[in-house]
N, C-alpha and C. Protein backbone atom coordinates (compact mmCIF):
# COMPACT_ATOMS: atom_id res chain seq x y z
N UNK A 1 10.22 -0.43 -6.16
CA UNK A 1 8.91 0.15 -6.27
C UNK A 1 8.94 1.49 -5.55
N UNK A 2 8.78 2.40 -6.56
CA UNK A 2 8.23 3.90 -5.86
C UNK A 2 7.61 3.88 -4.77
N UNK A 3 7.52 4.09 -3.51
CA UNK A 3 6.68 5.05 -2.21
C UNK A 3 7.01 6.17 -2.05
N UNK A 4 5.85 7.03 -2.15
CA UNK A 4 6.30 8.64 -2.06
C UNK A 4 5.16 8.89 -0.59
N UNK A 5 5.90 8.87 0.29
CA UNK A 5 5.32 8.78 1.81
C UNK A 5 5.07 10.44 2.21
N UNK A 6 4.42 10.43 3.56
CA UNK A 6 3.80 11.92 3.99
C UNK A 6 5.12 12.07 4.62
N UNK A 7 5.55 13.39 4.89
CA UNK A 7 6.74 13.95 5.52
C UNK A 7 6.61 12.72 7.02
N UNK A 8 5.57 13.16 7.33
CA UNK A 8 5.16 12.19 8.99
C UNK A 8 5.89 10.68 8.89
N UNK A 9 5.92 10.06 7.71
CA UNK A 9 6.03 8.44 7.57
C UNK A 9 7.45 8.71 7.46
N UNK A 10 7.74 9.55 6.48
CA UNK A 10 9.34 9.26 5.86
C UNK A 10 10.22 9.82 6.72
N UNK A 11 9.97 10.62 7.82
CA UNK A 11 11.13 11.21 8.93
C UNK A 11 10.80 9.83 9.90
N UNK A 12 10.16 8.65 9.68
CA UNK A 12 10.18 7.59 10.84
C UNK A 12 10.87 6.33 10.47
N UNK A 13 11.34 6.58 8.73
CA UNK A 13 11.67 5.33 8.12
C UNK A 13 13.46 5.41 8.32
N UNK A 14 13.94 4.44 8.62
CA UNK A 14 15.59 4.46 8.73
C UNK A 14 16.18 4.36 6.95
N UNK A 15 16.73 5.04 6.74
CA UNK A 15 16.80 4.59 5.13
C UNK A 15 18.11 5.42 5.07
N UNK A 16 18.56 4.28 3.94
CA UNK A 16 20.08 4.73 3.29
C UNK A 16 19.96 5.51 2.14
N UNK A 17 21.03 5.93 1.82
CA UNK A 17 21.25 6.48 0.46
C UNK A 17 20.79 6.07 -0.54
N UNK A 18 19.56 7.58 -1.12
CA UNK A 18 18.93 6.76 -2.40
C UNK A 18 17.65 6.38 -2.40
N UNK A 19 17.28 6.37 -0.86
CA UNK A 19 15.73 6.24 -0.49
C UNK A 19 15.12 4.67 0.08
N UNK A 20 16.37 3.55 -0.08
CA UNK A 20 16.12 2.23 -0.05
C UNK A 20 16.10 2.20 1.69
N UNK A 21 15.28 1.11 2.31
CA UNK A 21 15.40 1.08 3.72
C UNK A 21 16.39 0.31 4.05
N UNK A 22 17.12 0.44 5.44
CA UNK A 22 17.69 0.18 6.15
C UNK A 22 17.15 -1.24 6.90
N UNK A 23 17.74 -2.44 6.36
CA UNK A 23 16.92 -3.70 7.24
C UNK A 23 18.18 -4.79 7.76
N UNK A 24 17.65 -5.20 8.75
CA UNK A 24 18.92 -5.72 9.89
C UNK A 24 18.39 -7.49 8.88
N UNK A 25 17.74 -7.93 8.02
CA UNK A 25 17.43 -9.10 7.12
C UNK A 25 17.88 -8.29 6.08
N UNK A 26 18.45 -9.75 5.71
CA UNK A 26 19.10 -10.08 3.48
C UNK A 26 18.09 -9.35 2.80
N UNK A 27 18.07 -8.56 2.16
CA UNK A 27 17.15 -7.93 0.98
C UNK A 27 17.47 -8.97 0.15
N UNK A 28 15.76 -9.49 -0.17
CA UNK A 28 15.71 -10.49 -1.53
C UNK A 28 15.71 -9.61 -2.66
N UNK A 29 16.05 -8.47 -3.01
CA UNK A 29 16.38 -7.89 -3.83
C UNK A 29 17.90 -7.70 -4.48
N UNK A 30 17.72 -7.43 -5.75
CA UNK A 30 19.25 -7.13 -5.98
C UNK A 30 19.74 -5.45 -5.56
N UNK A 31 20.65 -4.89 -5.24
CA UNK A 31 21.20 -3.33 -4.84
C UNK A 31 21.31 -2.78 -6.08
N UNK A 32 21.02 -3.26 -7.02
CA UNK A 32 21.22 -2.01 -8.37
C UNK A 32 19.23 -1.88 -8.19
N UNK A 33 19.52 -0.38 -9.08
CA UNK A 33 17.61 0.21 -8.80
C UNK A 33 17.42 -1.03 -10.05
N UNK A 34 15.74 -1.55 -9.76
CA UNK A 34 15.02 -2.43 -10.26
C UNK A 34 14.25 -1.46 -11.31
N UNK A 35 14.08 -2.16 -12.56
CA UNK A 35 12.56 -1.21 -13.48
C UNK A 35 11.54 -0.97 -13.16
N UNK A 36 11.20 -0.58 -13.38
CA UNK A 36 9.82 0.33 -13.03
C UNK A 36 8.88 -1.40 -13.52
N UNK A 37 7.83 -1.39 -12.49
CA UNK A 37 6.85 -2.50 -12.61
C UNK A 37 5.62 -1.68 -12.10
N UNK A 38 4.15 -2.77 -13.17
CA UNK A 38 3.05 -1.86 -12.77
C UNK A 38 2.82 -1.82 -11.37
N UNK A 39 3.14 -2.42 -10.74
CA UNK A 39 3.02 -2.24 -9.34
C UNK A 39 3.54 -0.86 -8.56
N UNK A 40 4.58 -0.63 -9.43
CA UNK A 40 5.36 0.79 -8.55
C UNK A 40 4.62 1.91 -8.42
N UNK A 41 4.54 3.10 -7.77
CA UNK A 41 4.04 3.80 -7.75
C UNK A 41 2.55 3.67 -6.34
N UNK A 42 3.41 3.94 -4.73
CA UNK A 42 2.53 3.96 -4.13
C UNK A 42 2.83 5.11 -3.31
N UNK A 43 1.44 5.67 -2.75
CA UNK A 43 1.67 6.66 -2.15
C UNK A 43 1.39 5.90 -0.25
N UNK A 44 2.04 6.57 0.93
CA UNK A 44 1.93 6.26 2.17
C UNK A 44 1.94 7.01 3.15
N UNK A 45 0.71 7.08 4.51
CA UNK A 45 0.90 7.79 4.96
C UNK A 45 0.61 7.11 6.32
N UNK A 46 1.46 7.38 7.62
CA UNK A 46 1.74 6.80 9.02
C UNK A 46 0.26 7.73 9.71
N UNK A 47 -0.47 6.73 10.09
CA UNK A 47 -1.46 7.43 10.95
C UNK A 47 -1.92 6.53 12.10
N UNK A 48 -2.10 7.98 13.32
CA UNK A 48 -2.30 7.06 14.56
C UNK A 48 -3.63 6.81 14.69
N UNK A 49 -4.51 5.59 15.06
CA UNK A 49 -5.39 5.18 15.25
C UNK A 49 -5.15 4.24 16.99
N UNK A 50 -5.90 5.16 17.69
CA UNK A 50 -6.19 4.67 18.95
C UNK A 50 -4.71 4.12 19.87
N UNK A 51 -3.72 4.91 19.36
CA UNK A 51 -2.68 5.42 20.23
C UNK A 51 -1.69 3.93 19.65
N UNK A 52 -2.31 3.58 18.22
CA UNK A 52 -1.13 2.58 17.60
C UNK A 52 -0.74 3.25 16.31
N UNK A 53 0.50 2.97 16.00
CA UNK A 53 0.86 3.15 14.69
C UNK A 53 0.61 2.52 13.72
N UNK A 54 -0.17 2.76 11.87
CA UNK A 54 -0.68 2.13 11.39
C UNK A 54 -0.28 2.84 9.92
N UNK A 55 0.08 2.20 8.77
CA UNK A 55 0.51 3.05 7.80
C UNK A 55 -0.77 2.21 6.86
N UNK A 56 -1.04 3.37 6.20
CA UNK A 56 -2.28 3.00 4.89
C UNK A 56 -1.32 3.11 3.62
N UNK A 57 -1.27 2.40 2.42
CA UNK A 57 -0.52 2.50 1.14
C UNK A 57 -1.83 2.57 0.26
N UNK A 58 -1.64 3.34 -0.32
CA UNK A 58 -2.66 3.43 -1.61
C UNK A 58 -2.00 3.33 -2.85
N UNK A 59 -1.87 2.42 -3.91
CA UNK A 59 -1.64 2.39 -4.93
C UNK A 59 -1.95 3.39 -6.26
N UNK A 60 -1.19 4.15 -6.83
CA UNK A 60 -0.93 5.49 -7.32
C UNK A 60 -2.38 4.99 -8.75
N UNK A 61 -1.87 4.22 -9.56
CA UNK A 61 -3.14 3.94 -11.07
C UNK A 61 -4.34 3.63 -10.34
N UNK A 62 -4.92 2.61 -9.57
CA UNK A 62 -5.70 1.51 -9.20
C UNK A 62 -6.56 2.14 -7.96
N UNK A 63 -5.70 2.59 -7.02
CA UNK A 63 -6.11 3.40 -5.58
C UNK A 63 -6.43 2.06 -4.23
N UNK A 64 -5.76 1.31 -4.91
CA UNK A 64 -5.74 0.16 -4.05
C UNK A 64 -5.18 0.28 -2.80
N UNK A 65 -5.87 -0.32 -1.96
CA UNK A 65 -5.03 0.30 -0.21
C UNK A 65 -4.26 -1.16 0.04
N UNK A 66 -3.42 -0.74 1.02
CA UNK A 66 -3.33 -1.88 2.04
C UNK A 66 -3.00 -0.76 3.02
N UNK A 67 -3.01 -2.00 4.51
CA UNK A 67 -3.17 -1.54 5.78
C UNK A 67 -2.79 -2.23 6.21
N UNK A 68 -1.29 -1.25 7.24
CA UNK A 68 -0.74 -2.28 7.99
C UNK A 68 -0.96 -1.68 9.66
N UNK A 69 -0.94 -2.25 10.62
CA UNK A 69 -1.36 -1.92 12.41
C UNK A 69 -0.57 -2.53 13.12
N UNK A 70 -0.43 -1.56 14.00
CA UNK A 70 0.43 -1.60 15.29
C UNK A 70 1.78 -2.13 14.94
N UNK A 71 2.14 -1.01 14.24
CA UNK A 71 3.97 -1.26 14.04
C UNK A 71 4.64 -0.79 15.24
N UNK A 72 5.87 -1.44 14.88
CA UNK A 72 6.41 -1.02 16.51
C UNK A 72 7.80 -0.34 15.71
N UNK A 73 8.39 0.24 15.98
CA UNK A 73 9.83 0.93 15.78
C UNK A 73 10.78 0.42 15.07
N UNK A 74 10.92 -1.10 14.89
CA UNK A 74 11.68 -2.36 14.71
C UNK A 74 11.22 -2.56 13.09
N UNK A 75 9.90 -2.49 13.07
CA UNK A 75 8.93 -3.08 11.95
C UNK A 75 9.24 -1.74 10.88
N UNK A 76 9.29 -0.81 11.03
CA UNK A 76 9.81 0.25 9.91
C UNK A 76 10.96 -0.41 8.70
N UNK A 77 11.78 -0.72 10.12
CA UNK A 77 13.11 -1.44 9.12
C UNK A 77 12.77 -1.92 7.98
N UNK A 78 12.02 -3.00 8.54
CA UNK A 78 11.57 -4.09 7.58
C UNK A 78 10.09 -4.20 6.91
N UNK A 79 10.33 -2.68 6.49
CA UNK A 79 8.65 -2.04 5.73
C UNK A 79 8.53 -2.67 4.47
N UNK A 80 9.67 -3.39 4.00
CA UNK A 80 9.62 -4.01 2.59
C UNK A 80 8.59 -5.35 3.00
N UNK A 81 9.21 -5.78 3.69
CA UNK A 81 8.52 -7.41 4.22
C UNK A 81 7.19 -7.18 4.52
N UNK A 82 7.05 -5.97 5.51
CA UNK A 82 5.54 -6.17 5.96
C UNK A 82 4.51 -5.45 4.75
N UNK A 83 5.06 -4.58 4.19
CA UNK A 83 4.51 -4.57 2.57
C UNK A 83 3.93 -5.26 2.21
N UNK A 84 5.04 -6.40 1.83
CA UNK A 84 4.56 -7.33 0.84
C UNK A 84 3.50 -8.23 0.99
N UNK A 85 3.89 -8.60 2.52
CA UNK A 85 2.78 -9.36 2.65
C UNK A 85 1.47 -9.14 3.03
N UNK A 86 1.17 -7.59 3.42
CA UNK A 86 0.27 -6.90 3.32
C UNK A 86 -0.33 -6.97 2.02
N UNK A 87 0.57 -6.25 1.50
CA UNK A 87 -0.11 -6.59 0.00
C UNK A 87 -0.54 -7.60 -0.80
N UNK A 88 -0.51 -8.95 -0.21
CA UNK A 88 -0.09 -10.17 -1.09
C UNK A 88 -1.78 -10.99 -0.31
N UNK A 89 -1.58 -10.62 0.76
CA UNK A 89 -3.07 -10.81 1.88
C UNK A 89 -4.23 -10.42 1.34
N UNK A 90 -3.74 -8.84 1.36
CA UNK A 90 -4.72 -8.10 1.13
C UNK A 90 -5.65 -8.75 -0.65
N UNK A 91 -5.07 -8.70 -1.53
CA UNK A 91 -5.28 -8.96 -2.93
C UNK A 91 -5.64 -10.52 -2.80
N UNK A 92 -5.05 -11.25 -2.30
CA UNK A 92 -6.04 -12.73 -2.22
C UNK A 92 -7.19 -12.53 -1.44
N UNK A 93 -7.49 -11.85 -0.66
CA UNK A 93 -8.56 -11.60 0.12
C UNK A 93 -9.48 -11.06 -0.82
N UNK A 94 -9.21 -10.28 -1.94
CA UNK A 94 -10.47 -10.17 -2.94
C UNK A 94 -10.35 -11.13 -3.80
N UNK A 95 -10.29 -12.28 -3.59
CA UNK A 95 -10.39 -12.99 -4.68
C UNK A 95 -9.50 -13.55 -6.01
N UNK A 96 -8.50 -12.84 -5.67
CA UNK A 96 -7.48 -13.07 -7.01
C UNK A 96 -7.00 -14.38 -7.08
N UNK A 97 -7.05 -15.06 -8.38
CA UNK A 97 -6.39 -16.11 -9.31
C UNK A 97 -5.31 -16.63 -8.63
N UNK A 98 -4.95 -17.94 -8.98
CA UNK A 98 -3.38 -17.78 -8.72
C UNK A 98 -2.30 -17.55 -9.99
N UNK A 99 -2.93 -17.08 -10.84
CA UNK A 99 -2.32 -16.46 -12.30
C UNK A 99 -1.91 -14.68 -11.43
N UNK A 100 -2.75 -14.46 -11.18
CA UNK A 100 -3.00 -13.01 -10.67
C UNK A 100 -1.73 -12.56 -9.58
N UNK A 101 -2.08 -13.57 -8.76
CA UNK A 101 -1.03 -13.39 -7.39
C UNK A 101 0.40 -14.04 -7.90
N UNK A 102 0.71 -14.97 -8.52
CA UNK A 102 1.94 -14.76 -9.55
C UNK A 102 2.89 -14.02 -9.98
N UNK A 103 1.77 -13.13 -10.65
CA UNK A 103 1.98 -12.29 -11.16
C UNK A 103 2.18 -10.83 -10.48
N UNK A 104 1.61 -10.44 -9.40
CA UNK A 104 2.14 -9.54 -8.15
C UNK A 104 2.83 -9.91 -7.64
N UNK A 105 3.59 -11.38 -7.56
CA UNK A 105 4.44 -11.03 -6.76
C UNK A 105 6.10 -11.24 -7.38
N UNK A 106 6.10 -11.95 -9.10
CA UNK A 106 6.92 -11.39 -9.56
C UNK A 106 6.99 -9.72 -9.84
N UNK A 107 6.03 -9.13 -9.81
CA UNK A 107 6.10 -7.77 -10.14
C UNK A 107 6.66 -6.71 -9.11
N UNK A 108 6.41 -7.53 -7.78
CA UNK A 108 6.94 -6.72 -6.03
C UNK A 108 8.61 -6.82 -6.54
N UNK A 109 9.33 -5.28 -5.60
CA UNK A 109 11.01 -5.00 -6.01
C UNK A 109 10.48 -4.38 -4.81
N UNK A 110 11.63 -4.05 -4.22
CA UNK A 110 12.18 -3.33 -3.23
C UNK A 110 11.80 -1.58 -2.78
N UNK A 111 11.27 -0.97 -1.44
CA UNK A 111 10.55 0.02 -1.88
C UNK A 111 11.17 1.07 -1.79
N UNK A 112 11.34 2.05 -2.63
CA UNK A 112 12.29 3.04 -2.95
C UNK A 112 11.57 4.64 -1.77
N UNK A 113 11.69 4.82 -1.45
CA UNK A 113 10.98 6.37 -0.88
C UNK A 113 11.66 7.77 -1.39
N UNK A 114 10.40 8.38 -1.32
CA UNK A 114 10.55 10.00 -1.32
C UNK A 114 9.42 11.00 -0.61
N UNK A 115 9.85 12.35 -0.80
CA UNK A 115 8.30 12.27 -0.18
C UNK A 115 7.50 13.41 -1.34
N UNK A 116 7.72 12.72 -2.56
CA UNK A 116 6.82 13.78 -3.72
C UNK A 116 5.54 13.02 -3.80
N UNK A 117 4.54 13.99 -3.05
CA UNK A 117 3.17 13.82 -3.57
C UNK A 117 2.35 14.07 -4.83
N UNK A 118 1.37 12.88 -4.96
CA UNK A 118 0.30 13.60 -5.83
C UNK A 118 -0.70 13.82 -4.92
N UNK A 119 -1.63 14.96 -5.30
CA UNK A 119 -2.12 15.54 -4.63
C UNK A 119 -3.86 14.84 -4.61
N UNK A 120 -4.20 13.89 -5.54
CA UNK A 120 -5.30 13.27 -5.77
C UNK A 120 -4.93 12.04 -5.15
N UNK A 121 -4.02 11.35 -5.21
CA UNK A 121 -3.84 10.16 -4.68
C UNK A 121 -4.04 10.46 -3.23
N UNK A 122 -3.31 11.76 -2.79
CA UNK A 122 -3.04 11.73 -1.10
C UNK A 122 -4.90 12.14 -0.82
N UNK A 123 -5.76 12.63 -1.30
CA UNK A 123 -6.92 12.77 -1.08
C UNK A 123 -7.67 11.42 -1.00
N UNK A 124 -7.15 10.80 -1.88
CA UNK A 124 -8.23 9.11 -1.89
C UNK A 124 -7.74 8.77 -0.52
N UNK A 125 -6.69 9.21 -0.32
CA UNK A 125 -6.19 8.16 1.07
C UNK A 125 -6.48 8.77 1.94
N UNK A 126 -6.67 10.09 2.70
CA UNK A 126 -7.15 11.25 3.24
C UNK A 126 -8.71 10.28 3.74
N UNK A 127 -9.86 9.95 2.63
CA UNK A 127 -11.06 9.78 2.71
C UNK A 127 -10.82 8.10 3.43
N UNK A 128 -10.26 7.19 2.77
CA UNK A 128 -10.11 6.09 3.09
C UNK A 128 -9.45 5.72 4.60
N UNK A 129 -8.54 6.56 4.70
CA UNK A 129 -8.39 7.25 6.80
C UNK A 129 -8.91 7.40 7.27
N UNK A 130 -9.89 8.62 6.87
CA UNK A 130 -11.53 8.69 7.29
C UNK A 130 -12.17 7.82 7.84
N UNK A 131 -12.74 6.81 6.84
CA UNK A 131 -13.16 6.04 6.22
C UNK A 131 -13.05 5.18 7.65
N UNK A 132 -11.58 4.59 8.02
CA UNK A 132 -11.22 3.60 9.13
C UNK A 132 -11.48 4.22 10.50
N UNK A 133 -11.47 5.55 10.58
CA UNK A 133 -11.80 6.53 12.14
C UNK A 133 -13.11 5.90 12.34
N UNK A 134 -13.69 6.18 11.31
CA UNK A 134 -15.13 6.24 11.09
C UNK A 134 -16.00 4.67 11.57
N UNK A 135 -15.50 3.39 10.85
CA UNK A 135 -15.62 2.26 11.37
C UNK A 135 -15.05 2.21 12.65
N UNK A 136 -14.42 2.46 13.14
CA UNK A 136 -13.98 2.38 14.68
C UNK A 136 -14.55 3.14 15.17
N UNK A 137 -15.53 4.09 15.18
CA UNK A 137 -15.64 4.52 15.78
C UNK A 137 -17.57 4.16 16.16
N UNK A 138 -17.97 3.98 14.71
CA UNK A 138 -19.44 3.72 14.88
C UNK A 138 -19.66 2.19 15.43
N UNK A 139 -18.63 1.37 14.58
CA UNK A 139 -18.60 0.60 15.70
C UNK A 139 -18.34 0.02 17.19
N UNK A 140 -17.58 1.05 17.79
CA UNK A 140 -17.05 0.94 18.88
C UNK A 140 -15.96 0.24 19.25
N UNK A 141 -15.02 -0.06 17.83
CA UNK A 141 -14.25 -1.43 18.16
C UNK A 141 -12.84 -0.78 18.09
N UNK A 142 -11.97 -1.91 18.40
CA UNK A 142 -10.75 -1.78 18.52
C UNK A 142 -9.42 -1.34 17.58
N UNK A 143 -8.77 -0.89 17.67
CA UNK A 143 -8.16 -1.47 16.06
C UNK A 143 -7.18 -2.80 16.04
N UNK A 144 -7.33 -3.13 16.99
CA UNK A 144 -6.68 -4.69 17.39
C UNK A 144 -7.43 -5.66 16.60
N UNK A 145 -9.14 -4.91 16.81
CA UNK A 145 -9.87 -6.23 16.60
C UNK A 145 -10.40 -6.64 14.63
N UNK A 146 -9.62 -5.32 14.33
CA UNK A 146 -10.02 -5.21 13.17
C UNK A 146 -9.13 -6.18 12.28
N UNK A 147 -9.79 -6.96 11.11
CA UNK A 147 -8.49 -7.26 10.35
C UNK A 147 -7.99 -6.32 9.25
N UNK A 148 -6.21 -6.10 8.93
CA UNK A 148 -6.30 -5.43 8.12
C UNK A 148 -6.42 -5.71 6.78
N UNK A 149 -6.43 -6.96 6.28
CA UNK A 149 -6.14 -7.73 4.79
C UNK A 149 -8.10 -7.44 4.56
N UNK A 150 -8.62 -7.45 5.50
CA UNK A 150 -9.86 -7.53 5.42
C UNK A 150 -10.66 -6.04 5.25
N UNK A 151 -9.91 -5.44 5.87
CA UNK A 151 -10.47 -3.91 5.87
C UNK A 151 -9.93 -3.20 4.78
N UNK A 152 -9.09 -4.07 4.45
CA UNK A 152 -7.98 -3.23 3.03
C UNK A 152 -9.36 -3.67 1.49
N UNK A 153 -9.91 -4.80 1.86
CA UNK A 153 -11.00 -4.68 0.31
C UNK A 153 -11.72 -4.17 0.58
N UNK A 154 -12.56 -3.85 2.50
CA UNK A 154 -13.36 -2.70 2.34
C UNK A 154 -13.22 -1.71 1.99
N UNK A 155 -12.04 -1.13 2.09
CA UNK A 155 -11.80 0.34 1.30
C UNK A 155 -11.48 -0.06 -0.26
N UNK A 156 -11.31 -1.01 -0.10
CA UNK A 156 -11.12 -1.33 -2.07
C UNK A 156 -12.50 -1.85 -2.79
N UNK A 157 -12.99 -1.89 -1.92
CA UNK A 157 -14.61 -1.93 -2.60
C UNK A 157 -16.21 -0.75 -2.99
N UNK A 158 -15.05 0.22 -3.47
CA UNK A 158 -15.93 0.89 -3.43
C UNK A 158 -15.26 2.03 -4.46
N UNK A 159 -15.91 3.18 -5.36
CA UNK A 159 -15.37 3.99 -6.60
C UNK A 159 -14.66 5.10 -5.66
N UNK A 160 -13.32 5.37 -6.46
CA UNK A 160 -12.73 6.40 -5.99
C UNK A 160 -12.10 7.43 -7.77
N UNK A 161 -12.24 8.60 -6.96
CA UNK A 161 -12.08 9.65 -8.06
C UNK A 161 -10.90 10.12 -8.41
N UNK A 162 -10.35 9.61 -9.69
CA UNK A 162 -9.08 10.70 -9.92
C UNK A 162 -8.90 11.65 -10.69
N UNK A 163 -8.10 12.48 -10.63
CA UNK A 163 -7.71 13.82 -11.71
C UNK A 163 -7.11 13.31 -12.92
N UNK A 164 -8.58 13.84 -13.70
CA UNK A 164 -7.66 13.31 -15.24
C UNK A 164 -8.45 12.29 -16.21
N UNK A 165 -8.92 11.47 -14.58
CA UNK A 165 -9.52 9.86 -15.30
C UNK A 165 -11.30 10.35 -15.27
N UNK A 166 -12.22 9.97 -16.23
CA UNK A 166 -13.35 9.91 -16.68
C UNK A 166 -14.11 8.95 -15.79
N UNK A 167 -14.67 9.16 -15.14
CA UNK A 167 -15.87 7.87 -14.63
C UNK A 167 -15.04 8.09 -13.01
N UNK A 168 -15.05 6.67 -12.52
CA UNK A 168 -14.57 6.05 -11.36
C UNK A 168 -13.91 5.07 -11.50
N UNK A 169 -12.73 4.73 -10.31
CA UNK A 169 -11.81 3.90 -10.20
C UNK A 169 -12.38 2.65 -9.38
N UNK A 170 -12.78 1.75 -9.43
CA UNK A 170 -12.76 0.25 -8.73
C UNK A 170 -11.75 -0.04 -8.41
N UNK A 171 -10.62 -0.23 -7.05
CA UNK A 171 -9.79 -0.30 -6.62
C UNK A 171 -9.45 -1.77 -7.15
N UNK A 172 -10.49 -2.78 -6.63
CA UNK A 172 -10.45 -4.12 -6.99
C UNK A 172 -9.99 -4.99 -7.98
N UNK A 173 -11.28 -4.25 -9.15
CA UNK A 173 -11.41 -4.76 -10.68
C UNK A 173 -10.11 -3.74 -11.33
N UNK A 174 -9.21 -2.90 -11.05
CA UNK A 174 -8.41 -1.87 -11.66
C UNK A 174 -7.22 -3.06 -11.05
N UNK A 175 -7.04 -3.25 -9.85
CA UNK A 175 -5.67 -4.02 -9.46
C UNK A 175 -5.91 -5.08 -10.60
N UNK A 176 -6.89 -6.08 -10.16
CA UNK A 176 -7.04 -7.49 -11.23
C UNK A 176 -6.60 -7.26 -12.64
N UNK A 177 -7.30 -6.21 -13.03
CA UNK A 177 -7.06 -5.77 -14.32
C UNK A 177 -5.00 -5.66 -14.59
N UNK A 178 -4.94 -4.43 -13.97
CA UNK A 178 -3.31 -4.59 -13.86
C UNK A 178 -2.25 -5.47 -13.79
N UNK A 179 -3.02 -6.61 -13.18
CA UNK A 179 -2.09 -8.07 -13.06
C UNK A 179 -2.83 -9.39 -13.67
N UNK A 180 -3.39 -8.65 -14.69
CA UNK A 180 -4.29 -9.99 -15.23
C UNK A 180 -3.23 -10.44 -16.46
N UNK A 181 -3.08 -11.68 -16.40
CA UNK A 181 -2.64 -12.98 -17.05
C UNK A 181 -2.01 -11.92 -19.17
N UNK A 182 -3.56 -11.14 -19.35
CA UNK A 182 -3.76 -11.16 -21.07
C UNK A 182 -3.20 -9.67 -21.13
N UNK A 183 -2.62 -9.41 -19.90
CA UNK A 183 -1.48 -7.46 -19.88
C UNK A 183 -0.21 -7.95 -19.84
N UNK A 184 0.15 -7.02 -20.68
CA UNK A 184 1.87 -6.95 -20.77
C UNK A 184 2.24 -6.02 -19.32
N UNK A 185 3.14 -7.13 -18.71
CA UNK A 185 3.96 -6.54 -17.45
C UNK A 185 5.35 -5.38 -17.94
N UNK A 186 5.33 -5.08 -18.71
CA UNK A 186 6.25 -4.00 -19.08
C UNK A 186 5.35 -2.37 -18.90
C-alpha cells in the first residue's frame, strides 16, 4: 500500500530499499511489491501534539483518517502493524459489517513510502490536525486521554472537499462504499 508521507514523517521512518520499512518482526507480507488494492493510496503526516508524537493517515479517494499517539522511536519500525490496526479499530468503530472488515483486511499489503504529495489530500489533513489542536485545546484535555479509533470517526464524520470531485466526500459512507461486499476489489 502506497504512503506518500510529509518530508517530517519519512526522514523518521527506518526503511530499506524501495521504500518498504525496516521491522525487527516477520513481515506477514510477501517481499515481491503487492498490486495495487483500493485501499492503497494514503497520505501521512508526523505531528507533535502536546510534546508526543502522533502520525494522522488520511486515505487518498475516501479522506478517511486514522490516528495513531504517542509513538515512541521503536514503533516507527513497526508502522505496518500499528497501521493496521489503527486502521482496522478505527473502521469498526464506525460501524462496519463483518463483510466490510473482511474485506479491509484482505485488501491491507505492506506500506510502501515516498514522499510525493497531493496537494488536496495534504490540505484535508492540514484541517483535520487542526481539527485535533482544536479539541484539545477547547477542551482542555490530554492527548493521552483522547481515544484515537474514536477520534479517527470524529474526523471521519463530517464532508471534506476534493479537487476534481463535485459535491463532498463522507469519509465514512466513501470507505464503506469502497469495501462494500457488491464492489469489485480490483
Amino acid at each position: 500500500m502506497q504512503l506518500h508521507c510529509t518530508k517530517k514523517l519519512y526522514e523518521k521512518l527506518p526503511l530499506r530499499e524501495g521504500g518498504r520499512l525496516k521491522s525487527k518482526n516477520p513481515s506477514l507480507y510477501p517481499a515481491n511489491d503487492a498490486p495495487p488494492t483500493p485501499l492503497s493510496g494514503w497520505h501521512a503526516n508526523l505531528l507533535l501534539l502536546q510534546r508526543r508524537q502522533c502520525i494522522l493517515f488520511v486515505h487518498d479517494a475516501t479522506r478517511f483518517p486514522v490516528l495513531l499517539i504517542e509513538l515512541k522511536k521503536a514503533d516507527f519500525a513497526d508502522l505496518d502493524f500499528w497501521f493496521r490496526d489503527g486502521f482496522m479499530n478505527t473502521l469498526l468503530k464506525t460501524g462496519a459489517d463483518e463483510a466490510i472488515m473482511d474485506r479491509a483486511h484482505a485488501a491491507m499489503g505492506p506500506l510502501v513510502c515516498d514522499t510525493i504529495g497531493d496537494r488536496s489530500v495534504q490540505g484535508t489533513m492540514n484541517q483535520m490536525a487542526q481539527s485535533i489542536e482544536h479539541l484539545l485545546w477547547y477542551e482542555s484535555a490530554s492527548i493521552l486521554d483522547i481515544a484515537p479509533n474514536r477520534t479517527g470517526v470524529w474526523l471521519a464524520d463530517r464532508p471534506c472537499s476534493a479537487k476534481g470531485v463535485k459535491g463532498c466526500i463522507w469519509p465514512i459512507e466513501a470507505m464503506h462504499a469502497l469495501l462494500s461486499p457488491h464492489r469489485d476489489m480490483k
